[in-house]
C-alpha atoms as a PDB file:
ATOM      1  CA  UNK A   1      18.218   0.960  27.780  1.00  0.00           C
ATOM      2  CA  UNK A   2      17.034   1.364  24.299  1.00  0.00           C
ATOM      3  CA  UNK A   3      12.987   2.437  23.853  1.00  0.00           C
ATOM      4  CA  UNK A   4      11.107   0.083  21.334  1.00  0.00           C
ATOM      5  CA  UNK A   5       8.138   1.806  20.874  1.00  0.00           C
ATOM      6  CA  UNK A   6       9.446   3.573  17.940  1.00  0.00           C
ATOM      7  CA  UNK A   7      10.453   1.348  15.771  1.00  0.00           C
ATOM      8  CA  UNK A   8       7.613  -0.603  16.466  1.00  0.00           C
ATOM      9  CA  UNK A   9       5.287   2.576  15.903  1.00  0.00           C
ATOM     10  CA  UNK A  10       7.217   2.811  12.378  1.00  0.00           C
ATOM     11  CA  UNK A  11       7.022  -1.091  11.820  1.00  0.00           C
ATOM     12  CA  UNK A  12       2.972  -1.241  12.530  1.00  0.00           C
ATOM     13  CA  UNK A  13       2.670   2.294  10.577  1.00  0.00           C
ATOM     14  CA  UNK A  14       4.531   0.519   7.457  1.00  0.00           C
ATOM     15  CA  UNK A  15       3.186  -2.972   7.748  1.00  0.00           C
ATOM     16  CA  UNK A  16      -0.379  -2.071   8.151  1.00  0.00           C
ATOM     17  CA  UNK A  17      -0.244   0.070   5.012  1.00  0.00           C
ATOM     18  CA  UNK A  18       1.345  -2.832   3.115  1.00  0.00           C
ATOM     19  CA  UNK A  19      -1.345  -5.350   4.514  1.00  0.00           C
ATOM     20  CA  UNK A  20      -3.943  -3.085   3.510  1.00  0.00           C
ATOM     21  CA  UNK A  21      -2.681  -2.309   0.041  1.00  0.00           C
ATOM     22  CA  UNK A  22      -2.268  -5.893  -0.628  1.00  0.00           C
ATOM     23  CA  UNK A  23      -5.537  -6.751  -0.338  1.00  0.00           C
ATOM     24  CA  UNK A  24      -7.434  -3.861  -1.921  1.00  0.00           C
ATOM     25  CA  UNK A  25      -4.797  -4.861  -4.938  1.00  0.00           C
ATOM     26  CA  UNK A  26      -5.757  -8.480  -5.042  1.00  0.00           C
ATOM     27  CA  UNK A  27      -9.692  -7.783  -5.148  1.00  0.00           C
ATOM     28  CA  UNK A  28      -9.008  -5.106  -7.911  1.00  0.00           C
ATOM     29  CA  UNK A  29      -6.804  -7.488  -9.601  1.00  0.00           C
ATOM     30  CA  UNK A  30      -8.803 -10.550  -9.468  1.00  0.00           C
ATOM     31  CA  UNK A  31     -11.545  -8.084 -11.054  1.00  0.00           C
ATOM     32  CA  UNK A  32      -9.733  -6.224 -13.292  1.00  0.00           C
ATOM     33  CA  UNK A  33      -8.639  -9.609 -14.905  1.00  0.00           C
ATOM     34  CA  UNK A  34     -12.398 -10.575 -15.625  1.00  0.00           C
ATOM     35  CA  UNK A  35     -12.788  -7.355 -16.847  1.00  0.00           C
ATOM     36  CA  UNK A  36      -9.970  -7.217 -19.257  1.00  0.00           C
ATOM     37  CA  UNK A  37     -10.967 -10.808 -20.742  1.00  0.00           C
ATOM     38  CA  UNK A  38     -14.542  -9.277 -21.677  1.00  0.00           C
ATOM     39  CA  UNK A  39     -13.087  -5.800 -22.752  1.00  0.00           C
ATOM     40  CA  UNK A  40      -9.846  -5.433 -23.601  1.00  0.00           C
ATOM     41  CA  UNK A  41      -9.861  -1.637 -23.996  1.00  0.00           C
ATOM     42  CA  UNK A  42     -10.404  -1.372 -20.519  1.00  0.00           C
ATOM     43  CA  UNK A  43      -6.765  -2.278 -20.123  1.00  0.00           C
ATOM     44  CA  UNK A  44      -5.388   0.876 -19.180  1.00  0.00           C
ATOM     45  CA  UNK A  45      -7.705   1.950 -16.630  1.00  0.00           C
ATOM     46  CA  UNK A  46      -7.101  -1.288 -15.019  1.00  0.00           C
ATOM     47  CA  UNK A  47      -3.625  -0.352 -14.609  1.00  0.00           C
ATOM     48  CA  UNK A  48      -4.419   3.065 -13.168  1.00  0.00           C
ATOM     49  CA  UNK A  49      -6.948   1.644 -10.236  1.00  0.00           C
ATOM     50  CA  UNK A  50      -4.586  -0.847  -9.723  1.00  0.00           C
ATOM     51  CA  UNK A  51      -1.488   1.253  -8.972  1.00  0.00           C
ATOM     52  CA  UNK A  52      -3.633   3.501  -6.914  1.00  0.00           C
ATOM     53  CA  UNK A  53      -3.576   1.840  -4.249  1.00  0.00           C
ATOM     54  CA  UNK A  54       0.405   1.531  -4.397  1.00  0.00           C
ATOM     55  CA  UNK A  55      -0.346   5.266  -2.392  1.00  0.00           C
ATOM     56  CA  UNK A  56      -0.631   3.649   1.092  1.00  0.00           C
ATOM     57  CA  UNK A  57       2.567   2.278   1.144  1.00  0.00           C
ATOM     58  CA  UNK A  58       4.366   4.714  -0.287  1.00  0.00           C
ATOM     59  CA  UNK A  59       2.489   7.253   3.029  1.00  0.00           C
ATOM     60  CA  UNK A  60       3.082   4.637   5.357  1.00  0.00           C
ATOM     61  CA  UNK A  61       6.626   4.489   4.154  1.00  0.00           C
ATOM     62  CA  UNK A  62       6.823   8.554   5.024  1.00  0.00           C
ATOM     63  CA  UNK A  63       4.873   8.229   8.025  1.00  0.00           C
ATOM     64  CA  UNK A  64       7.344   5.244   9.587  1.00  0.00           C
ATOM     65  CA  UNK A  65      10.621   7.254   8.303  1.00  0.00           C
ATOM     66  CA  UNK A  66       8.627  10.722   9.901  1.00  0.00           C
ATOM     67  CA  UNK A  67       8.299   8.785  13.315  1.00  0.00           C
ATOM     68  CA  UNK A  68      11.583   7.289  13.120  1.00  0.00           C
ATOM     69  CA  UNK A  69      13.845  10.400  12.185  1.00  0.00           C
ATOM     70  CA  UNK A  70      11.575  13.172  14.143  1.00  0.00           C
ATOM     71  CA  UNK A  71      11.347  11.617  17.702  1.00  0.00           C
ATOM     72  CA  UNK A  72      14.984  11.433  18.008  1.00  0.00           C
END
């Protein structure tokens, strides 16, 4: 009988890190859009705060494939 707990472990590690991601990026978007219309030489550190946040997918990408290949 197969065990589901860890690809569910690795699907909740994953998903939850996208989830969270996606909504710090749509407040610093929504923000970083008002900000850009009043000064546009701002642009570029919009851009860095809002790939920042790109980091907790990428980790909950490692920790899911960690979980996944290491239990085995």
């Amino acid at each position: 009988m197969a065990d589901w707990s860890i690809p569910i472990g690795a699907g909740i590690a994953f998903g939850v890190g996208a989830l969270g991601t996606a909504w710090a990026q749509s407040k610093i978007g929504t923000a970083g859009a008002g900000t850009i219309a009043e000064r546009p030489e701002t642009f570029g550190y919009m851009v860095i705060l809002e790939a920042i946040p790109e980091t907790l997918v990428i980790l909950g990408f490692v920790v899911a494939a960690m979980i996944i290949i290491m239990v085995k």
